[in-house]
N, C-alpha and C. Protein backbone atom coordinates (compact mmCIF):
# COMPACT_ATOMS: atom_id res chain seq x y z
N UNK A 1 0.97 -18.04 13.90
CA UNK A 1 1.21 -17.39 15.16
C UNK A 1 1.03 -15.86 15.04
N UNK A 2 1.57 -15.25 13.91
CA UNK A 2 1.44 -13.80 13.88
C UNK A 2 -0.02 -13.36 13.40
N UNK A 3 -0.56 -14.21 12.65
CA UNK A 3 -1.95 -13.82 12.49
C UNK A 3 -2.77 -13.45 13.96
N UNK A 4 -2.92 -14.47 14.85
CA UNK A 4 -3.07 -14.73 16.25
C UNK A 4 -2.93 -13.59 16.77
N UNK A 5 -1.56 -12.92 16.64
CA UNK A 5 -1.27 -11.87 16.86
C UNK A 5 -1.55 -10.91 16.64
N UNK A 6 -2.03 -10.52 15.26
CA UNK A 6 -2.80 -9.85 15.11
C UNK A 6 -3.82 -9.80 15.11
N UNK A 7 -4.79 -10.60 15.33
CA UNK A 7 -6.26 -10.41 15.30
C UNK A 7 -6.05 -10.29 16.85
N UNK A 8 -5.53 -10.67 17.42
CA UNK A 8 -5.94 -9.81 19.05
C UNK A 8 -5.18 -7.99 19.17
N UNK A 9 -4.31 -7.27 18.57
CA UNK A 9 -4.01 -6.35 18.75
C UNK A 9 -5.18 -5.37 17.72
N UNK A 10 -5.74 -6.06 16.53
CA UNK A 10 -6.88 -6.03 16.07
C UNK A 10 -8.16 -5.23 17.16
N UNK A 11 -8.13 -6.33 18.23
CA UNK A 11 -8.98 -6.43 18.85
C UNK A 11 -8.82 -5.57 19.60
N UNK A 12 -7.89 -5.89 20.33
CA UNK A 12 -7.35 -4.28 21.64
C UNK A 12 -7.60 -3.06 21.20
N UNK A 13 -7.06 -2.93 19.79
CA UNK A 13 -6.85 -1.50 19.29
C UNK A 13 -8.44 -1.15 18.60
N UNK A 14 -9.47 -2.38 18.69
CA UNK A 14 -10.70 -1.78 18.12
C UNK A 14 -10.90 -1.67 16.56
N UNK A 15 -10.10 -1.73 15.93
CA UNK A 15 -9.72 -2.19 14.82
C UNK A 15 -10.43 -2.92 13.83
N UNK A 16 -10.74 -3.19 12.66
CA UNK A 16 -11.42 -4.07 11.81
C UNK A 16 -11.14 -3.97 10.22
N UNK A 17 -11.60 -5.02 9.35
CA UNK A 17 -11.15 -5.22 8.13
C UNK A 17 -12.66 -5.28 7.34
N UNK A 18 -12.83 -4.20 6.52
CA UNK A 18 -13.61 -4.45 5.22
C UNK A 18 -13.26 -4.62 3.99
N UNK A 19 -13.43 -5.76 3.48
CA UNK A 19 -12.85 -6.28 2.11
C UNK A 19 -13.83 -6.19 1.01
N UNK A 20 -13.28 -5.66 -0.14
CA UNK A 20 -14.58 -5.66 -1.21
C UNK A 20 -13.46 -6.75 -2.60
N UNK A 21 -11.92 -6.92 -2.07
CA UNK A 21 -11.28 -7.41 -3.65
C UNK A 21 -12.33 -8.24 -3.91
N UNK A 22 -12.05 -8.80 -5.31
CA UNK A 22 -12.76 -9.60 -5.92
C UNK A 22 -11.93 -10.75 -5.98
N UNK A 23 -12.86 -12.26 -5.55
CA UNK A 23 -11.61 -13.55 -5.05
C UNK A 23 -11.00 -13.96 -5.98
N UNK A 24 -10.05 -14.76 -5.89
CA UNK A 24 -8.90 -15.24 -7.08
C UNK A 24 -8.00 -14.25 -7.98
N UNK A 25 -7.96 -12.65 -7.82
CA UNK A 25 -6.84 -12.09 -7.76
C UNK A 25 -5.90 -13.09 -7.21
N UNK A 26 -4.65 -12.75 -8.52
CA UNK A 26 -3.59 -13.36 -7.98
C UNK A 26 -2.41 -12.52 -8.05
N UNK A 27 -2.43 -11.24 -8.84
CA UNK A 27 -2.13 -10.26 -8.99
C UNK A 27 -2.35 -8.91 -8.68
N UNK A 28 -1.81 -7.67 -8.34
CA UNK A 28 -2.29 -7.01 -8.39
C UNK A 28 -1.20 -5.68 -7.16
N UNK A 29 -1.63 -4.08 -7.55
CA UNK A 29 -0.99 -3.64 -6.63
C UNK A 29 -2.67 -2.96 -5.28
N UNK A 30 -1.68 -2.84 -4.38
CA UNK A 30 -2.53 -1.91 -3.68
C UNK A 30 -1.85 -1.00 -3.27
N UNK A 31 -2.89 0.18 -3.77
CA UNK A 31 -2.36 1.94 -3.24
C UNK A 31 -3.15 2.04 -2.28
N UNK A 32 -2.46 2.17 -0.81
CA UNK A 32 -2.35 2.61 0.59
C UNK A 32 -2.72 3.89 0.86
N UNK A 33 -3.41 4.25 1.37
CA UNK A 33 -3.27 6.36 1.49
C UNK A 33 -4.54 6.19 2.73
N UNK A 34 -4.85 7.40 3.35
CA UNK A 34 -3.26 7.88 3.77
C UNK A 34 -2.33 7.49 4.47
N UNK A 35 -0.87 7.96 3.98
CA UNK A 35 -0.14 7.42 4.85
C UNK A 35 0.25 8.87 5.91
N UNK A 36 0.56 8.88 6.83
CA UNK A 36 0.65 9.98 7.57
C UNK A 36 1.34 9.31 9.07
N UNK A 37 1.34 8.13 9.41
CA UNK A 37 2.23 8.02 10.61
C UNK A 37 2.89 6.85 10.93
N UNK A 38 3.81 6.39 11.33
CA UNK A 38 4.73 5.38 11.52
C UNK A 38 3.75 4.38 11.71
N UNK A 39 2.45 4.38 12.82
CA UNK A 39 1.82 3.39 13.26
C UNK A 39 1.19 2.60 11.56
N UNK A 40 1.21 3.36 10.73
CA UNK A 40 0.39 2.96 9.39
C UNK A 40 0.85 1.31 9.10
N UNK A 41 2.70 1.49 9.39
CA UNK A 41 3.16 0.12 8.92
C UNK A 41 2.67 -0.61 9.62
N UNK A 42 1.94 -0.57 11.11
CA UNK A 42 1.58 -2.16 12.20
C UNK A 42 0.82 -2.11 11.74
N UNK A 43 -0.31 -1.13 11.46
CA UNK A 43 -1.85 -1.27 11.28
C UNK A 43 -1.63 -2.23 9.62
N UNK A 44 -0.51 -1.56 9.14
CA UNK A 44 -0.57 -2.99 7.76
C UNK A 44 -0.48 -3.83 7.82
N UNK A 45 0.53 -4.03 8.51
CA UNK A 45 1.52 -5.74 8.81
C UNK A 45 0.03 -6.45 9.28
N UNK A 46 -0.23 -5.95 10.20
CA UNK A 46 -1.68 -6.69 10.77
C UNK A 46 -2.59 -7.11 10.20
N UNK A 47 -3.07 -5.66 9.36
CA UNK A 47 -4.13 -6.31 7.87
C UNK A 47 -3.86 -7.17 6.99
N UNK A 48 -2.30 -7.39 6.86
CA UNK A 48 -1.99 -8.42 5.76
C UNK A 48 -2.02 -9.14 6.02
N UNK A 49 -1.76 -9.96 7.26
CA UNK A 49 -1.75 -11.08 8.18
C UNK A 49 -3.31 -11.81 8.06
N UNK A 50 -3.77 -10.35 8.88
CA UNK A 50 -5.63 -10.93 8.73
C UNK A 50 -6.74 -11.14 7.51
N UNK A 51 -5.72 -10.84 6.60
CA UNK A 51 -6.54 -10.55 4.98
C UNK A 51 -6.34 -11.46 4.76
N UNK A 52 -4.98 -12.24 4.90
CA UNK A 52 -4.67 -13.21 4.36
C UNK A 52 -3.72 -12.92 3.41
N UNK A 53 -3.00 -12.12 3.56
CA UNK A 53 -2.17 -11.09 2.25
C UNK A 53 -0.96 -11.33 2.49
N UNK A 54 -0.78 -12.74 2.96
CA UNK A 54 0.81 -12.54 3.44
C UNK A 54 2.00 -12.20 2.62
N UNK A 55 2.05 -13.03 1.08
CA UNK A 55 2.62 -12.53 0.03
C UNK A 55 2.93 -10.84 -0.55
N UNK A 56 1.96 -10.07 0.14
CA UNK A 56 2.18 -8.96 -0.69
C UNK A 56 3.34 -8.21 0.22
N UNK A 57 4.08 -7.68 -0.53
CA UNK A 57 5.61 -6.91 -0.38
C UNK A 57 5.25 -5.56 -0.60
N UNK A 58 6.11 -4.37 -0.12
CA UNK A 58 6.26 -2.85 -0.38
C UNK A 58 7.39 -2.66 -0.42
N UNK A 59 7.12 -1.24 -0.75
CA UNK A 59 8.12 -0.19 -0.98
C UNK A 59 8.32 0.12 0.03
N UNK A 60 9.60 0.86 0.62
CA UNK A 60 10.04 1.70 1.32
C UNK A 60 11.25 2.55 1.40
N UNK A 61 11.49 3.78 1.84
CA UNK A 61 12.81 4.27 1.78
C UNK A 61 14.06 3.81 2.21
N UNK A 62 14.90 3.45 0.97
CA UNK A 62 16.14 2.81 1.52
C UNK A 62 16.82 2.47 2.78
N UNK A 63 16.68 3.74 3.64
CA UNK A 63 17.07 4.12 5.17
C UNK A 63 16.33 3.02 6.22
N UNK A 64 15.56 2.59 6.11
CA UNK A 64 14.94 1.83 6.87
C UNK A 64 15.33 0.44 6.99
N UNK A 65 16.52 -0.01 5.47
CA UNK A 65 17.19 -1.45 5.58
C UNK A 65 18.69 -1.47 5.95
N UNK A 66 18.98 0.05 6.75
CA UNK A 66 19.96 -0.66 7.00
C UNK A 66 20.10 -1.17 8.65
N UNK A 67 21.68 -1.32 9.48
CA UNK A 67 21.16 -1.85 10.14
C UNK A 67 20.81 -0.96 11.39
N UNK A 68 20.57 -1.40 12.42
CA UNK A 68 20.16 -2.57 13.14
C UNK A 68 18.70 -3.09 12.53
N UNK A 69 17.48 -2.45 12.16
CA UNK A 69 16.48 -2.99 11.53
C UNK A 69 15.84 -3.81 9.93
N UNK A 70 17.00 -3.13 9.40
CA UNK A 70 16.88 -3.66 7.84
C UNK A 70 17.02 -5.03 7.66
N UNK A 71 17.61 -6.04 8.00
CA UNK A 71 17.06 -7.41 8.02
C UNK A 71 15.32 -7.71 8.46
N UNK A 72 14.24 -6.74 9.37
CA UNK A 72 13.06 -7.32 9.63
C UNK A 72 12.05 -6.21 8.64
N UNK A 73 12.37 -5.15 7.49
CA UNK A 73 11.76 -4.74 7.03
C UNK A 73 12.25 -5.58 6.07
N UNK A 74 13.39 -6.07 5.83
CA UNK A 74 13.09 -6.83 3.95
C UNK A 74 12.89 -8.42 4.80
N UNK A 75 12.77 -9.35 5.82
CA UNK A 75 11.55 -10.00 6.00
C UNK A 75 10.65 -9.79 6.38
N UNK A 76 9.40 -9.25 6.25
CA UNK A 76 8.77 -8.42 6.18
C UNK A 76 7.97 -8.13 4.70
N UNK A 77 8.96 -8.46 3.73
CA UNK A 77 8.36 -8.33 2.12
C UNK A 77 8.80 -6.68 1.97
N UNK A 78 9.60 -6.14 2.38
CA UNK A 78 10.02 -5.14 1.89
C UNK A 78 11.14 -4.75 0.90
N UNK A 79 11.10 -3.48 -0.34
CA UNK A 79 11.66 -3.62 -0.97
C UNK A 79 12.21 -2.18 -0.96
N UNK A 80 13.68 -2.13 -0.94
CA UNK A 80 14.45 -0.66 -0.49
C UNK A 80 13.74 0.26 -1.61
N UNK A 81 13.95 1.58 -1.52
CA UNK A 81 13.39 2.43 -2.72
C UNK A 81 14.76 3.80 -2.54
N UNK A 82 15.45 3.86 -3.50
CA UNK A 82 16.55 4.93 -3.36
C UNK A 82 15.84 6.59 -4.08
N UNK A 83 15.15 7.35 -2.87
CA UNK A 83 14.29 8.72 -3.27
C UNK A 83 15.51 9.64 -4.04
N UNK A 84 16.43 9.41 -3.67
CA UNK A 84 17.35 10.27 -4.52
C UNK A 84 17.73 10.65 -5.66
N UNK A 85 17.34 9.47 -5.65
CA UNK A 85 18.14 9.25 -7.35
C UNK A 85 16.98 8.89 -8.41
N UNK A 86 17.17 9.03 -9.73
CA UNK A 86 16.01 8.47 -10.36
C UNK A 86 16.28 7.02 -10.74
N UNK A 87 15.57 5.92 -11.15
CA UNK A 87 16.30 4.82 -10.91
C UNK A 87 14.98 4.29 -11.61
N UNK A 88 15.68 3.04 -12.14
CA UNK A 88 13.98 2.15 -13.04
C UNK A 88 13.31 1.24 -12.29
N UNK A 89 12.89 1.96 -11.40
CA UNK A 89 12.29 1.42 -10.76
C UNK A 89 10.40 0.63 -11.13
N UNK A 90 10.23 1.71 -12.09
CA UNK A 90 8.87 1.10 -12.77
C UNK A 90 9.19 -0.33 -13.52
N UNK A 91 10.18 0.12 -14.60
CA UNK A 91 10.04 -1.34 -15.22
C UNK A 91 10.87 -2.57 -14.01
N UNK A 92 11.68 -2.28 -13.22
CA UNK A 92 11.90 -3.27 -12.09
C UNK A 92 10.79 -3.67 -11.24
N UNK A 93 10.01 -3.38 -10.70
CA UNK A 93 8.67 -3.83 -10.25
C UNK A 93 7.63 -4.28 -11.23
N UNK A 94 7.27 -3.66 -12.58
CA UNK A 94 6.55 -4.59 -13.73
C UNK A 94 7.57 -6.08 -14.06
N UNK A 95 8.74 -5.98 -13.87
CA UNK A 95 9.02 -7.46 -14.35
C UNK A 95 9.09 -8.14 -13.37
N UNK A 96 8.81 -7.85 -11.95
CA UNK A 96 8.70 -8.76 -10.69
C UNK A 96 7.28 -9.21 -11.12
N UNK A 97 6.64 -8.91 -11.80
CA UNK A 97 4.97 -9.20 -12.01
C UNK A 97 4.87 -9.93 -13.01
N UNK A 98 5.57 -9.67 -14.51
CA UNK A 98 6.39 -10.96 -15.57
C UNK A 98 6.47 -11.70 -14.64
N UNK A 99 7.84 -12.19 -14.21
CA UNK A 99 8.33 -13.01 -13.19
C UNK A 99 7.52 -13.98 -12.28
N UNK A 100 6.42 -13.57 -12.05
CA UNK A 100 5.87 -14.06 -11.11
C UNK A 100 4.39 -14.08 -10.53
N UNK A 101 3.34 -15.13 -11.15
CA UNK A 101 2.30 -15.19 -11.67
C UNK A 101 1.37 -14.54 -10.36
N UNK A 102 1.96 -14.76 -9.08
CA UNK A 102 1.19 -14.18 -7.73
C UNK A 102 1.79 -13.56 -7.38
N UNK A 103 2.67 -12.60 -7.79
CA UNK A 103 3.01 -10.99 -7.55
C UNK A 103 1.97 -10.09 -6.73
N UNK A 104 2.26 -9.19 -5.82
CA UNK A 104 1.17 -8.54 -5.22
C UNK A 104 1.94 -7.13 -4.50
N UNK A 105 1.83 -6.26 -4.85
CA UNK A 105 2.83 -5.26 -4.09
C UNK A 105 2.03 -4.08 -3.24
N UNK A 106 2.24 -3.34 -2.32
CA UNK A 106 1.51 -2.37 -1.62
C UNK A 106 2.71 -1.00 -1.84
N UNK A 107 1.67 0.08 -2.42
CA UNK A 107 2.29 1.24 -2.42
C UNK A 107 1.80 2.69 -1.71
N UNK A 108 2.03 3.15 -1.19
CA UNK A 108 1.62 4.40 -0.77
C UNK A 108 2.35 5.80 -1.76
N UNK A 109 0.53 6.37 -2.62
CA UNK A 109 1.30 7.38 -3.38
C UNK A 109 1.78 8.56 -3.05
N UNK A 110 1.65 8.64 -1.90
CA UNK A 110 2.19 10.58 -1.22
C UNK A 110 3.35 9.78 -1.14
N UNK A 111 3.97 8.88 -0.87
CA UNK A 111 5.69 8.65 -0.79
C UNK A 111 6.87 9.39 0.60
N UNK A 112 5.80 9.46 1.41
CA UNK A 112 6.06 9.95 2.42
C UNK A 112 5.07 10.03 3.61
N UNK A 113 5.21 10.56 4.28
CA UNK A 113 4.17 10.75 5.97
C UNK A 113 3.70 11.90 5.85
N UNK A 114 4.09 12.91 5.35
CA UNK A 114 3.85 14.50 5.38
C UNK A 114 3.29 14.80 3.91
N UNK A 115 2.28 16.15 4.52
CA UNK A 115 1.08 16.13 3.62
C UNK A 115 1.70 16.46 2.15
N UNK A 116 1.30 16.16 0.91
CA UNK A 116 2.03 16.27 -0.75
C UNK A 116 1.22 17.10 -1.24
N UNK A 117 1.03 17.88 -1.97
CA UNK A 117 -0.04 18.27 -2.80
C UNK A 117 -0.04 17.03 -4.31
N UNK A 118 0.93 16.59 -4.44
CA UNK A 118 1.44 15.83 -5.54
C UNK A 118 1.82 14.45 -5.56
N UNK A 119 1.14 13.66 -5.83
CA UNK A 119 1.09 11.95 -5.45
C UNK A 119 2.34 11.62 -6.81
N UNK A 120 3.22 10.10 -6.38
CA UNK A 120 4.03 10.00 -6.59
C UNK A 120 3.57 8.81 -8.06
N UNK A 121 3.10 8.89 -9.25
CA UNK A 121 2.51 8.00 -10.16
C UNK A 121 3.62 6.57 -10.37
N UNK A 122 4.17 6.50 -9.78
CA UNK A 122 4.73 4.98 -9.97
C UNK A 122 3.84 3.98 -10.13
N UNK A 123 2.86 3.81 -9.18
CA UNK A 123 1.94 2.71 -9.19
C UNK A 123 1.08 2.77 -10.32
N UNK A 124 0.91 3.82 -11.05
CA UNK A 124 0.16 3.92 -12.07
C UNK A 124 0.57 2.93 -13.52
N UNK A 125 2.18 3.81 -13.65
CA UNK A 125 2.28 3.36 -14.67
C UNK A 125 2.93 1.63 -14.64
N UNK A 126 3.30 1.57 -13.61
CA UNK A 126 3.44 0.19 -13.35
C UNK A 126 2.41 -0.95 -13.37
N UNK A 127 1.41 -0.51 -13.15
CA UNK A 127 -0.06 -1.12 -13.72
C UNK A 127 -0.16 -1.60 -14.96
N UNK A 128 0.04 0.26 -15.60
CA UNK A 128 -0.35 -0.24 -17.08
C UNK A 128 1.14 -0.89 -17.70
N UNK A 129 2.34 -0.70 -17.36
CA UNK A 129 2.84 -1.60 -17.81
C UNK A 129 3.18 -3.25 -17.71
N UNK A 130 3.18 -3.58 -16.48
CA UNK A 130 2.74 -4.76 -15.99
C UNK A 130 1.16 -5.23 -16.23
N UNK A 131 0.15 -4.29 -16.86
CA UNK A 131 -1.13 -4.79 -16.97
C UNK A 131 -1.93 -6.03 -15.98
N UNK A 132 -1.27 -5.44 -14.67
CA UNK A 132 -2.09 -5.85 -13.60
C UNK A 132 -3.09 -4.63 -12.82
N UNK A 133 -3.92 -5.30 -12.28
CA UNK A 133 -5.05 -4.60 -11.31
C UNK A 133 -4.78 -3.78 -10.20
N UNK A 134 -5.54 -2.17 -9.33
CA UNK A 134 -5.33 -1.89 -8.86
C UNK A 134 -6.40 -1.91 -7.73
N UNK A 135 -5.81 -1.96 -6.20
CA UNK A 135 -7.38 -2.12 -5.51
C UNK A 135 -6.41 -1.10 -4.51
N UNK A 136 -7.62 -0.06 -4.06
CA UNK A 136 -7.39 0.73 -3.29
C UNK A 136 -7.94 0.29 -1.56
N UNK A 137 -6.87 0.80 -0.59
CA UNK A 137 -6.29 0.06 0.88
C UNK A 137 -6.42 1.68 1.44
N UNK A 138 -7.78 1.68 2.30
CA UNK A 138 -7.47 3.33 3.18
C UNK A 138 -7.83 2.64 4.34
N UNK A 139 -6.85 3.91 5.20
CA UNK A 139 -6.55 3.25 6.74
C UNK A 139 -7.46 4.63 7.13
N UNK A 140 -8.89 4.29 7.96
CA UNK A 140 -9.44 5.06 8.56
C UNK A 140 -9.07 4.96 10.19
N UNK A 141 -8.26 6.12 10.62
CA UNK A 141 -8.36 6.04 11.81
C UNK A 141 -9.61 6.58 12.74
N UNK A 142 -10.48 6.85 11.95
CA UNK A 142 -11.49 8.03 12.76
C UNK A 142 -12.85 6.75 12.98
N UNK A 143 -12.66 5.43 11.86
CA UNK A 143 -13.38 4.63 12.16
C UNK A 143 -12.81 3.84 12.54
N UNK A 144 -11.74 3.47 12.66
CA UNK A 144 -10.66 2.21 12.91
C UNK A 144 -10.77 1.54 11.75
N UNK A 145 -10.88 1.28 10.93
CA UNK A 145 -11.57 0.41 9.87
C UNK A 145 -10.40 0.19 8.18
N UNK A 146 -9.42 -0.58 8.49
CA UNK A 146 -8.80 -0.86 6.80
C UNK A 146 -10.05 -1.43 5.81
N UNK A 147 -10.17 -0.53 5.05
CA UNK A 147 -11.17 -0.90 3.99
C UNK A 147 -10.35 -1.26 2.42
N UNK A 148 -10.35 -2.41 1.78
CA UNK A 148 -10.24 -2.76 0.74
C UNK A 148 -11.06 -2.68 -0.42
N UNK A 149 -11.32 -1.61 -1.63
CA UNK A 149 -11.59 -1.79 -2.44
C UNK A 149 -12.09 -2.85 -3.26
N UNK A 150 -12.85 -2.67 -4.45
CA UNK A 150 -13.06 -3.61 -5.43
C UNK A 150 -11.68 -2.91 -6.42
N UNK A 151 -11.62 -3.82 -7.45
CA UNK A 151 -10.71 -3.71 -8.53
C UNK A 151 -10.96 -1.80 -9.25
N UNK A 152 -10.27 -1.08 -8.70
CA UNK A 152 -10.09 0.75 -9.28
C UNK A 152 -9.59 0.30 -10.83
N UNK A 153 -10.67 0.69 -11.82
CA UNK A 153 -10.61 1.00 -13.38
C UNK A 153 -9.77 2.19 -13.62
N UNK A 154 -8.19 1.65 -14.31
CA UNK A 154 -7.45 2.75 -14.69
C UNK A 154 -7.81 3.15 -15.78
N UNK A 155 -7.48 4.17 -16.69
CA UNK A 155 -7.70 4.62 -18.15
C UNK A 155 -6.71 5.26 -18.56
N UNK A 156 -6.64 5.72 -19.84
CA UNK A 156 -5.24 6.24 -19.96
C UNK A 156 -4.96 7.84 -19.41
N UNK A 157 -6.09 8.58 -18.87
CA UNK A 157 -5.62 9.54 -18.24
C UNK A 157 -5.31 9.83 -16.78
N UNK A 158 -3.93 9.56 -16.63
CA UNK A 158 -3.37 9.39 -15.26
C UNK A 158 -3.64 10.44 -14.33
N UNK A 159 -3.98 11.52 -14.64
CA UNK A 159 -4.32 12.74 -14.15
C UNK A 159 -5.78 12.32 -13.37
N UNK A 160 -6.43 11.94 -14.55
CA UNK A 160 -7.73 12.01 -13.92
C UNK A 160 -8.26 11.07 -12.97
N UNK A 161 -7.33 9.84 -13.22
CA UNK A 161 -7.36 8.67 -12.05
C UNK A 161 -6.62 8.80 -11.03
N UNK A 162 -5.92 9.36 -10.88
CA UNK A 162 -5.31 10.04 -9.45
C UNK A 162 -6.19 11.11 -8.79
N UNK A 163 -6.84 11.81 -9.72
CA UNK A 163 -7.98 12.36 -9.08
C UNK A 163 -8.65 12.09 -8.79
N UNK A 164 -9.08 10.69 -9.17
CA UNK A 164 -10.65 10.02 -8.66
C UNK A 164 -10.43 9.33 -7.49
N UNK A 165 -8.97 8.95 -7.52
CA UNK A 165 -8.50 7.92 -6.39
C UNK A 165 -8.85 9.00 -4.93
N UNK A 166 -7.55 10.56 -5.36
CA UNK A 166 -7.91 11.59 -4.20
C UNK A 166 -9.27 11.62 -3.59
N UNK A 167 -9.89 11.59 -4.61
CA UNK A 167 -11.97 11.60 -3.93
C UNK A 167 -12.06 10.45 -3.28
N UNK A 168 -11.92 9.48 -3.57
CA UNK A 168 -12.19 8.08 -2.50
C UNK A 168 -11.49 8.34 -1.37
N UNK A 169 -10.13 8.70 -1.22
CA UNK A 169 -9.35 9.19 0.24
C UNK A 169 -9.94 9.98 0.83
N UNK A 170 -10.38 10.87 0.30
CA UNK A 170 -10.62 12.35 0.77
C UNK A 170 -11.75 12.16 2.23
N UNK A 171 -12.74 10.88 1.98
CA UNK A 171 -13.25 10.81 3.03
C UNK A 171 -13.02 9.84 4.46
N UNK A 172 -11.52 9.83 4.23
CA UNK A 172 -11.06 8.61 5.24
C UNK A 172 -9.89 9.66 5.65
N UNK A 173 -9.59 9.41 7.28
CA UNK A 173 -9.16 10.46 8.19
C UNK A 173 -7.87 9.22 8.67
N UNK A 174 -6.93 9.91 8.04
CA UNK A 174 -5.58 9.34 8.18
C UNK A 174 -5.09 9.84 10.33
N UNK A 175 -3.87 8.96 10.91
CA UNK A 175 -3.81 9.38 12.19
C UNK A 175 -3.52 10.58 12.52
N UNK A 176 -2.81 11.85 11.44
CA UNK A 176 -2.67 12.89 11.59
C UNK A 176 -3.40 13.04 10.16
N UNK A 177 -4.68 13.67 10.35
CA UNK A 177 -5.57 13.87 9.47
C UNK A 177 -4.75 15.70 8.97
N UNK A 178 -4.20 16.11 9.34
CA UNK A 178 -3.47 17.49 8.48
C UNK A 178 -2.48 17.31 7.48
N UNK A 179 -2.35 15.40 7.03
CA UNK A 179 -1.30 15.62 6.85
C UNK A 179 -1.71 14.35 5.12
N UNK A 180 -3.56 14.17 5.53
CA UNK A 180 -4.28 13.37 4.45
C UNK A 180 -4.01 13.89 3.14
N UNK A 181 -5.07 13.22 2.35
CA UNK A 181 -5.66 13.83 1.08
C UNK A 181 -5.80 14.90 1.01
């Protein structure tokens, strides 16, 4: 029913899905960018629906589970994130991926809506410690277009793969594009 649902708000909103993963991933994270406006979460919920991604879960700031809404962001596949504090949160998300052979998580690395100079490396090292795959998820609003990556080759210099990732964003125009890559 919600697929339904989304492929017609899909439709209204003009909207579309380019997929490059590679099939039979059963694992894996996806880094989201940019993120820059509330609408980012429908335009997801929707893509996951229509991807077929129903399994995959995120992050989000604690504040958002409690109530009145926090029961439909953690169904939903959402998972609280406490910004305050430092917390193990890497090796707690690598052993959800131990744990669980079709693990699939969505992260956004600015870690916020407002523009970063400084992306948040969780997803990185959670990769290499969970030694699962990363496929990069940009929400073009200027084409309408969620585009999915092929499998992004990490290496051990995190610096420089966050930089390469920035260049792939850099040409996709988030809904408040002042606030992108």
């Amino acid at each position: 029913m919600f697929r339904a649902f989304s492929g017609l708000m899909f439709w209204l909103l003009g909207w579309r899905i380019e997929d490059h993963r590679p099939p039979g991933l059963r694992q894996y994270i996806v880094v989201v960018a940019p993120h820059t406006s509330n609408m980012d979460f429908f335009i997801g919920l929707f893509t996951r629906s229509l991807a077929r991604m129903g399994d995959v879960k995120y992050l989000a700031k604690k504040e958002l589970f409690r109530p009145p809404l926090g029961w439909f962001f953690r169904a939903a596949g959402g998972f609280p994130v406490d910004r305050s504090k430092s917390t193990d949160l890497v090796e707690q998300v690598a052993g959800f991926f131990r744990a669980d052979p079709d693990f699939k998580i969505a992260i956004t690395p600015e870690g916020t809506r407002k523009r970063v100079e400084k992306w948040k490396t969780g997803f990185h090292r959670i990769a290499r410690a969970a030694d699962v795959p990363v496929i990069l998820a940009a929400m073009d609003y200027g084409r309408k277009v969620v585009s999915f990556s092929d499998v992004f080759p990490l290496t051990d210099d995190l610096e420089a793969d966050v930089e390469r990732m920035k260049d792939h964003f850099r040409q996709v125009r988030g809904r408040h594009p002042e606030k992108g890559v």
